[in-house]
C-alpha atoms as a PDB file:
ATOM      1  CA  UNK A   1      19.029  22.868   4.025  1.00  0.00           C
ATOM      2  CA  UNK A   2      20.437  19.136   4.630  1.00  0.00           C
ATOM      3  CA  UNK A   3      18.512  16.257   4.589  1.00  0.00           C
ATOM      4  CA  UNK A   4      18.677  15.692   8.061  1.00  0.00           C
ATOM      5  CA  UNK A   5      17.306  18.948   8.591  1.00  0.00           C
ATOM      6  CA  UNK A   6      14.598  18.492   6.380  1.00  0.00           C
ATOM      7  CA  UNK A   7      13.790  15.052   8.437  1.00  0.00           C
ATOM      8  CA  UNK A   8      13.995  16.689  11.331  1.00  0.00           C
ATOM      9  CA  UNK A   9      11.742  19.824  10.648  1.00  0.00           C
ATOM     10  CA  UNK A  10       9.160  17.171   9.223  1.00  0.00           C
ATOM     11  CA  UNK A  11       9.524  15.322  12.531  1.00  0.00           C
ATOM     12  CA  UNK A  12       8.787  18.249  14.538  1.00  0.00           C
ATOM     13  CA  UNK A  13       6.077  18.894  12.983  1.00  0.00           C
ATOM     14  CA  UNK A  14       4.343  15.097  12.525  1.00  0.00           C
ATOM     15  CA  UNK A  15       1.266  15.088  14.697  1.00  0.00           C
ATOM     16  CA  UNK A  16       1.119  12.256  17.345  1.00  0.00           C
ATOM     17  CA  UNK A  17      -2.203  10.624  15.285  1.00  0.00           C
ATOM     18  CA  UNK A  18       0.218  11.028  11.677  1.00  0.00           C
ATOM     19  CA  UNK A  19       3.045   9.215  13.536  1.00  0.00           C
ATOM     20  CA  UNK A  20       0.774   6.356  15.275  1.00  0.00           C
ATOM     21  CA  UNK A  21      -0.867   6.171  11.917  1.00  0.00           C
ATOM     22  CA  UNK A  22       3.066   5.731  10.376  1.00  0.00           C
ATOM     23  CA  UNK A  23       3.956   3.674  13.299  1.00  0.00           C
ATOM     24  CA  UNK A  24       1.108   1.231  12.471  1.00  0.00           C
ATOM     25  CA  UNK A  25       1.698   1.287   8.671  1.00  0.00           C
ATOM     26  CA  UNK A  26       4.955   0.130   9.273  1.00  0.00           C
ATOM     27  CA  UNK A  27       3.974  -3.012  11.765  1.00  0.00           C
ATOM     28  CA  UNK A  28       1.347  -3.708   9.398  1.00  0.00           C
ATOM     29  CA  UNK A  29       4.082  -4.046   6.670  1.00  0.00           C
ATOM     30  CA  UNK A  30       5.713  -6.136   8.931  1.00  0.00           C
ATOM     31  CA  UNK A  31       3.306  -8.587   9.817  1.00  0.00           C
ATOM     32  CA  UNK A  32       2.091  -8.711   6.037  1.00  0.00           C
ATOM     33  CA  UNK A  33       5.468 -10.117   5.835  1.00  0.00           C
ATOM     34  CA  UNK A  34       5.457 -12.917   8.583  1.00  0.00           C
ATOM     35  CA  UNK A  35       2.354 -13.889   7.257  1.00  0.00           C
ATOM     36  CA  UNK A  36       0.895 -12.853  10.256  1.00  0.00           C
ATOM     37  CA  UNK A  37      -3.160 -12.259  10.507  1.00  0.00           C
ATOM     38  CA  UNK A  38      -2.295  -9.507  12.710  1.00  0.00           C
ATOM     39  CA  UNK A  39      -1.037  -7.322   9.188  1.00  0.00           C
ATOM     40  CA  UNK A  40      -5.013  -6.328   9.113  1.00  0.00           C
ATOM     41  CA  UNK A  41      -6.035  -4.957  12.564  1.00  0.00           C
ATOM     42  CA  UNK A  42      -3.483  -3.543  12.406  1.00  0.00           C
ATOM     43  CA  UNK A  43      -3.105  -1.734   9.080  1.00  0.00           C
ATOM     44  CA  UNK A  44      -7.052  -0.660   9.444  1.00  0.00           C
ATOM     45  CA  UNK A  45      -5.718   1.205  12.446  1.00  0.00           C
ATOM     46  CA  UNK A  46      -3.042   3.098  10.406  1.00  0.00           C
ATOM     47  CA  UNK A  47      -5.379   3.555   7.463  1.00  0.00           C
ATOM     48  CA  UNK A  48      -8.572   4.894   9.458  1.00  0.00           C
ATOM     49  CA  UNK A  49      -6.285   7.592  11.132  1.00  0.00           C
ATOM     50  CA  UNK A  50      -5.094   8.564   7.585  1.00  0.00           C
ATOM     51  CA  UNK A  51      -8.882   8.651   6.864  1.00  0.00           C
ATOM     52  CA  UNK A  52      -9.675  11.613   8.931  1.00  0.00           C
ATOM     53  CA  UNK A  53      -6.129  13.672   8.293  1.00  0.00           C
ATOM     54  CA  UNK A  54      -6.624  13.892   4.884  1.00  0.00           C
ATOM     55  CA  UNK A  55      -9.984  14.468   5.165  1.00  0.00           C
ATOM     56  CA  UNK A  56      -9.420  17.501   7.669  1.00  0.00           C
ATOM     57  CA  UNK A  57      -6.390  18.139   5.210  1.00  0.00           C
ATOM     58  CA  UNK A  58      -9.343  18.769   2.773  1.00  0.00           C
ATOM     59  CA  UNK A  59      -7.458  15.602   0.773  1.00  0.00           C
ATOM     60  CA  UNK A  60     -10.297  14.144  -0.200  1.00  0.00           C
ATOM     61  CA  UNK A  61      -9.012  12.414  -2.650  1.00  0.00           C
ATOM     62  CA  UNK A  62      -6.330  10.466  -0.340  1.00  0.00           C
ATOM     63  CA  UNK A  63      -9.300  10.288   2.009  1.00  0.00           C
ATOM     64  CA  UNK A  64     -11.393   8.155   0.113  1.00  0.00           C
ATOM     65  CA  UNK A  65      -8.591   5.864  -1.081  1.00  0.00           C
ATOM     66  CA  UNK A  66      -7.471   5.128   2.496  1.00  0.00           C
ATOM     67  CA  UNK A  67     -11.524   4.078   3.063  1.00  0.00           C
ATOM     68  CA  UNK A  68     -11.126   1.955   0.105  1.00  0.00           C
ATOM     69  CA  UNK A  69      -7.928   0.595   1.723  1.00  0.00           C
ATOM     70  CA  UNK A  70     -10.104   0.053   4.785  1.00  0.00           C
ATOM     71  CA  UNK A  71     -12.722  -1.783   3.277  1.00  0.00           C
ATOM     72  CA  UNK A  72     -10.178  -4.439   1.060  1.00  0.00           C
ATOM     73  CA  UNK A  73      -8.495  -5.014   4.673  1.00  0.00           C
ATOM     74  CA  UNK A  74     -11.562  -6.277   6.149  1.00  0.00           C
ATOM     75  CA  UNK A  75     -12.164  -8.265   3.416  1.00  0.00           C
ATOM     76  CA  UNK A  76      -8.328  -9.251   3.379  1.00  0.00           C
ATOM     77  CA  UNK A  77      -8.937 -10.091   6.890  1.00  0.00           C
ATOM     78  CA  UNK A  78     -12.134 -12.529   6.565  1.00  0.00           C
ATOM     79  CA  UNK A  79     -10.530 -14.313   3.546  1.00  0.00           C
ATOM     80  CA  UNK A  80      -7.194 -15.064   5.171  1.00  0.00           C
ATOM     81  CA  UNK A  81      -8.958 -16.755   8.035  1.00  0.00           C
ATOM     82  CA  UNK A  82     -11.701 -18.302   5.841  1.00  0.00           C
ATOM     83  CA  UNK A  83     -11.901 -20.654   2.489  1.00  0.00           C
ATOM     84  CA  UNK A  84     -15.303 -21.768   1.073  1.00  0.00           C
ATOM     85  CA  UNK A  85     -17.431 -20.358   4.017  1.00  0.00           C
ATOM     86  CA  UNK A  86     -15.347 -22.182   6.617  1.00  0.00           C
ATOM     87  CA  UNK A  87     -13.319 -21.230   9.315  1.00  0.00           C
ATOM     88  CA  UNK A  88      -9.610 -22.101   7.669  1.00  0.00           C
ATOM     89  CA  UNK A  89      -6.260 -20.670   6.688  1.00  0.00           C
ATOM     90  CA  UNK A  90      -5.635 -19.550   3.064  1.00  0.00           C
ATOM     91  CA  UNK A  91      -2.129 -20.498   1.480  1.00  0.00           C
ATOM     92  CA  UNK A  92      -0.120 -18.378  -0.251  1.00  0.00           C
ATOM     93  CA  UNK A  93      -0.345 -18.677  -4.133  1.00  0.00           C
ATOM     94  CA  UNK A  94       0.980 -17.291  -7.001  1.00  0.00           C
ATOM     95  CA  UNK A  95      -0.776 -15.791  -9.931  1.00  0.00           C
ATOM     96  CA  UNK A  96      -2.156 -17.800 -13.042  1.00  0.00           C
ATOM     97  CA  UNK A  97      -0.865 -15.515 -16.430  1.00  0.00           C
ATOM     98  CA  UNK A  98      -5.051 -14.955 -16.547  1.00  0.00           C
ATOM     99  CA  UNK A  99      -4.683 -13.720 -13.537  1.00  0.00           C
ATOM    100  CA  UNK A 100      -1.274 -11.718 -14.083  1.00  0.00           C
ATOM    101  CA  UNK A 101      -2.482 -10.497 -16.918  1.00  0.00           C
ATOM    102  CA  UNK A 102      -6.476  -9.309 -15.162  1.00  0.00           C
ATOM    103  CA  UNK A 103      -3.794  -7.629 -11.998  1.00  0.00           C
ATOM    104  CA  UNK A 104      -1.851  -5.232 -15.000  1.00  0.00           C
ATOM    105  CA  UNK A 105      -5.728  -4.623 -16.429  1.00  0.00           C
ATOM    106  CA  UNK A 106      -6.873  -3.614 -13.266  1.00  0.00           C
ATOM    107  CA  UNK A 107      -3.742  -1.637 -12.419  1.00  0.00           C
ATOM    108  CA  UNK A 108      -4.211   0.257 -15.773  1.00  0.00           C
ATOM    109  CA  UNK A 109      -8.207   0.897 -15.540  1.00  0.00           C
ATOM    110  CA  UNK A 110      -7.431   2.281 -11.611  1.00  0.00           C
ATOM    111  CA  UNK A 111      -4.462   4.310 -12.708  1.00  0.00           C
ATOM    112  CA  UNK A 112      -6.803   6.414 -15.340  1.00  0.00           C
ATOM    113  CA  UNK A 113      -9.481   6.101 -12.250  1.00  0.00           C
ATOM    114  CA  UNK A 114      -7.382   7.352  -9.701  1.00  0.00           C
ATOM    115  CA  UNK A 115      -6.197  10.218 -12.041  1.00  0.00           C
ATOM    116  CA  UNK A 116      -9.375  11.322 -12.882  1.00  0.00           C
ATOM    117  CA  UNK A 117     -10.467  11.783  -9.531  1.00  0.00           C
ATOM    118  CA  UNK A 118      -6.882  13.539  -8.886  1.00  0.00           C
ATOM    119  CA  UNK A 119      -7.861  16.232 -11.554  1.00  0.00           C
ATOM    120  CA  UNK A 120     -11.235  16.616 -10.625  1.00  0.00           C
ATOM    121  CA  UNK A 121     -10.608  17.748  -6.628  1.00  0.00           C
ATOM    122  CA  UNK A 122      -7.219  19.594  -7.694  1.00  0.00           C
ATOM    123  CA  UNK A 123      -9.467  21.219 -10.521  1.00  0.00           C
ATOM    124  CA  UNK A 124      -8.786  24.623  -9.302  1.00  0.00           C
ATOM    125  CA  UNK A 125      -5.225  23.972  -8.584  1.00  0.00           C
ATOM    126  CA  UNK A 126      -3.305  25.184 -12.189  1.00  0.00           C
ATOM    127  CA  UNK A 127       0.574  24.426 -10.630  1.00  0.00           C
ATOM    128  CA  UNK A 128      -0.833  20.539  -9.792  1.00  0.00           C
ATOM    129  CA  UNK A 129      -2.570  19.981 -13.051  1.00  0.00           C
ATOM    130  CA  UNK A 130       0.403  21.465 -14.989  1.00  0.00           C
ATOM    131  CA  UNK A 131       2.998  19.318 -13.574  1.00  0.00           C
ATOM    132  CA  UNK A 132       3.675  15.442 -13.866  1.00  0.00           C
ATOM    133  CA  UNK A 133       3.086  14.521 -10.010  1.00  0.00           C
ATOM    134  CA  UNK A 134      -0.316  14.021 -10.789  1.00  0.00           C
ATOM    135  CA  UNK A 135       0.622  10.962 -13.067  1.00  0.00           C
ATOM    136  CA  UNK A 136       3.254   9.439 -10.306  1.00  0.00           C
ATOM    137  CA  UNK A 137       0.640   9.955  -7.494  1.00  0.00           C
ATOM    138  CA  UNK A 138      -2.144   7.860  -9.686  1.00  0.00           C
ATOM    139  CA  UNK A 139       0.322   5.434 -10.995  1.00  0.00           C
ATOM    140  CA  UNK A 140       1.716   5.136  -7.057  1.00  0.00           C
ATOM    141  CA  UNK A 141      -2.281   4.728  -6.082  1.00  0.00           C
ATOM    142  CA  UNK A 142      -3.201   2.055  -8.114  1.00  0.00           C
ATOM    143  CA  UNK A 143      -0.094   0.344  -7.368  1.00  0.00           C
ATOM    144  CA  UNK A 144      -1.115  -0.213  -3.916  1.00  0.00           C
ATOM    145  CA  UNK A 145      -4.890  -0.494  -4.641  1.00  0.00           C
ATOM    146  CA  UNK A 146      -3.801  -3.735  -6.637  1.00  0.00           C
ATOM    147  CA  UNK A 147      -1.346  -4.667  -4.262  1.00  0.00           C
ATOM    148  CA  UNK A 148      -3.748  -4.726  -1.527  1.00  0.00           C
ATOM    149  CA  UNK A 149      -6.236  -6.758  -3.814  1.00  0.00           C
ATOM    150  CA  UNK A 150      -3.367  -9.413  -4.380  1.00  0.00           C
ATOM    151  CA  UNK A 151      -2.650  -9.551  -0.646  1.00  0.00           C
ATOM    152  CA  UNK A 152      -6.361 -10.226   0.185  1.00  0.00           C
ATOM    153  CA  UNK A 153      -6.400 -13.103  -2.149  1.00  0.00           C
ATOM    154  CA  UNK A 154      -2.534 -14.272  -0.203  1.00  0.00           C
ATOM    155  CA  UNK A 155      -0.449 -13.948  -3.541  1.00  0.00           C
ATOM    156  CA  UNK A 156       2.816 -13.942  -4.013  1.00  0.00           C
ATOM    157  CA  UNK A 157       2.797 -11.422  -6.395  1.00  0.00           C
ATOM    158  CA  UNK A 158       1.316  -8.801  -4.159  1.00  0.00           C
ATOM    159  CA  UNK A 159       4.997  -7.453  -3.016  1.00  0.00           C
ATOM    160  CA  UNK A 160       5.870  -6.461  -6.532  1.00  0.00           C
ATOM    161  CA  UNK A 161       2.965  -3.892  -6.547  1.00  0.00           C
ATOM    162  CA  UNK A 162       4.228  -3.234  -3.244  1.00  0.00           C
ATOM    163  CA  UNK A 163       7.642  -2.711  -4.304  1.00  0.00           C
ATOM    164  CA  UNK A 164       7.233  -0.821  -7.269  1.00  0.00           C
ATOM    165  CA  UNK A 165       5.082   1.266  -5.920  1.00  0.00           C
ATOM    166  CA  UNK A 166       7.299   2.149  -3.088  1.00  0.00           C
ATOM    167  CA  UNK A 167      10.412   2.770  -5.014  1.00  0.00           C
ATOM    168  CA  UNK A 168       8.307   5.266  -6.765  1.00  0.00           C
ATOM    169  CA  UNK A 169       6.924   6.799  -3.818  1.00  0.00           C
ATOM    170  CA  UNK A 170      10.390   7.271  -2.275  1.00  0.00           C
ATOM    171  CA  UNK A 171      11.495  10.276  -4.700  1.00  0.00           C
ATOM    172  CA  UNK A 172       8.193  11.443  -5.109  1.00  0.00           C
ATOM    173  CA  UNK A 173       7.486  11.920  -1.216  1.00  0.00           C
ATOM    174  CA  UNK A 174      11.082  13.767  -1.126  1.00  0.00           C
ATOM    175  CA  UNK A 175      10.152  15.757  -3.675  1.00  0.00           C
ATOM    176  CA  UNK A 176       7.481  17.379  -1.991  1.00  0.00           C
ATOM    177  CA  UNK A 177       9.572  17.872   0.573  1.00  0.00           C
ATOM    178  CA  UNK A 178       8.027  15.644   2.773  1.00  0.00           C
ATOM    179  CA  UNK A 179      11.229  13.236   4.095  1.00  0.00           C
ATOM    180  CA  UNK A 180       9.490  11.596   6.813  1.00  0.00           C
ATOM    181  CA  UNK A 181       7.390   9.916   4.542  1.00  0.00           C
ATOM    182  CA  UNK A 182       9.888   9.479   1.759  1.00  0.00           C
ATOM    183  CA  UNK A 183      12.055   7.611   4.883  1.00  0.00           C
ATOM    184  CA  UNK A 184       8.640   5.737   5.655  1.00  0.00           C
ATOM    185  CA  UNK A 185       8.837   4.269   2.152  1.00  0.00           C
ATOM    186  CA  UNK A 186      12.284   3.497   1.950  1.00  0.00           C
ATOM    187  CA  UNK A 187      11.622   1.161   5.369  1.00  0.00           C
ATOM    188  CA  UNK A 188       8.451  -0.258   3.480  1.00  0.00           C
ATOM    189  CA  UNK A 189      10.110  -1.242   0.833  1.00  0.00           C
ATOM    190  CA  UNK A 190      12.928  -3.301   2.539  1.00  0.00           C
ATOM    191  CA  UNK A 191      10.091  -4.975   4.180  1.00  0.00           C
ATOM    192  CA  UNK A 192       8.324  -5.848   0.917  1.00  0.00           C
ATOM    193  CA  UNK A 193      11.715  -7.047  -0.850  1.00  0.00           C
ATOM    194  CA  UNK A 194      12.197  -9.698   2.726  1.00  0.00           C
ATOM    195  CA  UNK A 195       8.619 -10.383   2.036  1.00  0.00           C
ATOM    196  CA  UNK A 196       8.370 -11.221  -1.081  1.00  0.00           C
ATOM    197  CA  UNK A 197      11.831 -13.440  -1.034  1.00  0.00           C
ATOM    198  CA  UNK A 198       9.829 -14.897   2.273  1.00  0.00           C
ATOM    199  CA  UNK A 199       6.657 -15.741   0.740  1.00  0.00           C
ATOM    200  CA  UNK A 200       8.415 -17.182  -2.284  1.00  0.00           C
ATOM    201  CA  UNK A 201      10.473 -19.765  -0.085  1.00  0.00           C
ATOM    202  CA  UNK A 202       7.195 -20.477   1.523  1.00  0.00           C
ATOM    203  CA  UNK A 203       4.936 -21.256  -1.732  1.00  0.00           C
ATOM    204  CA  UNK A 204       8.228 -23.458  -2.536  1.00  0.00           C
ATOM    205  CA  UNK A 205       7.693 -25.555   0.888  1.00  0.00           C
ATOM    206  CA  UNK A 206       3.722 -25.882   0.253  1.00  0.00           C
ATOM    207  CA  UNK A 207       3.839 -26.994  -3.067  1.00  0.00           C
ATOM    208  CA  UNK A 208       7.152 -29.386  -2.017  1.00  0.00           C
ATOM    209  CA  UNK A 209       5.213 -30.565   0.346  1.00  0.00           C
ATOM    210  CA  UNK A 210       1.978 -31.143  -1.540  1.00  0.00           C
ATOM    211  CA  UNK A 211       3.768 -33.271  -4.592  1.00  0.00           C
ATOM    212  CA  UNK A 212       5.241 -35.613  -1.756  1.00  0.00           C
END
């Protein structure tokens, strides 16, 4: 079977909530990118919907992520449009190496997190445990967990979780055969590379601007 095939079988059989939900992951993406406040409402749309598939998937695990994913959006969403208790719009930023160096801590500590809660609700599933997709799908995980964290705060840095974790994702999601998704990523991640090259020329321009 081609890969065309494959995408179109997976097509055919994408529910109208899984494609609104990929639909809105993809504008959210998008408007991430423009810097746009919009990247929030948005994205909680896509990730709510992903809420209650996995969930009735019995992917519990993937459920409660996408809640988590839920919950750092709204607070994504306040902090863009707030600074110090104040109605006012956050700047983008880039990391301090504390901070650089706290994001790769946290990305480690959520990895073994994510994994262990992986193995525990695929206990009963020997072919899963025995093979190394469990370690890609954590590692994938806490990519994004982090690179949702760094978004909410409006750093730069944020699009290299995104981006690593998408290149990842893109084999992975082929892999198990599902090429919709794997195509999903592939769009993500140009989107991330023309966001972070974006967001870069614009901390540039504020900080140009700030020394004159």
């Amino acid at each position: 079977m081609s890969i065309f095939d494959q995408f179109y079988i997976n097509l055919l059989n994408t529910s109208y909530w899984e494609l609104i939900a990929a639909l809105t992951g993809i504008g959210s993406v998008w408007f991430a990118r423009k810097e746009n406040i919009l990247v929030y409402p948005i994205g909680i749309i896509s990730v709510v919907i992903y809420v209650f598939i996995c969930f009735n998937a019995q992917l519990y695990g993937d459920a409660g992520i996408n809640f988590f994913y839920a919950v750092v959006s709204l607070y994504g969403w306040y902090n863009w449009t707030h600074k110090n208790g104040k109605v006012e719009t956050l700047e983008i930023s880039i990391n301090k190496p504390s901070e650089q160096f706290t994001g790769i801590l946290l990305t480690i500590l959520s990895f073994v997190g994510v994994l262990l809660i992986i193995r525990y609700f695929n206990r009963d599933n020997i072919a899963y445990l025995s093979s190394p997709v469990q370690y890609i799908d954590s590692l994938t995980t806490a990519l994004f967990i982090i690179g949702m964290w760094q978004m909410a705060l409006k750093r730069v840095e944020n699009w290299i979780y995104w981006i690593i974790g998408d290149i990842i994702s893109i084999p992975l999601y082929f892999y198990k055969g599902l090429v919709f998704t794997s195509f999903q990523y592939m769009v993500f991640l140009i989107i991330a590379i023309m966001g972070y090259i974006e967001w870069r020329k614009r901390w540039v321009l504020i900080n140009q601007s700030a020394l004159q």
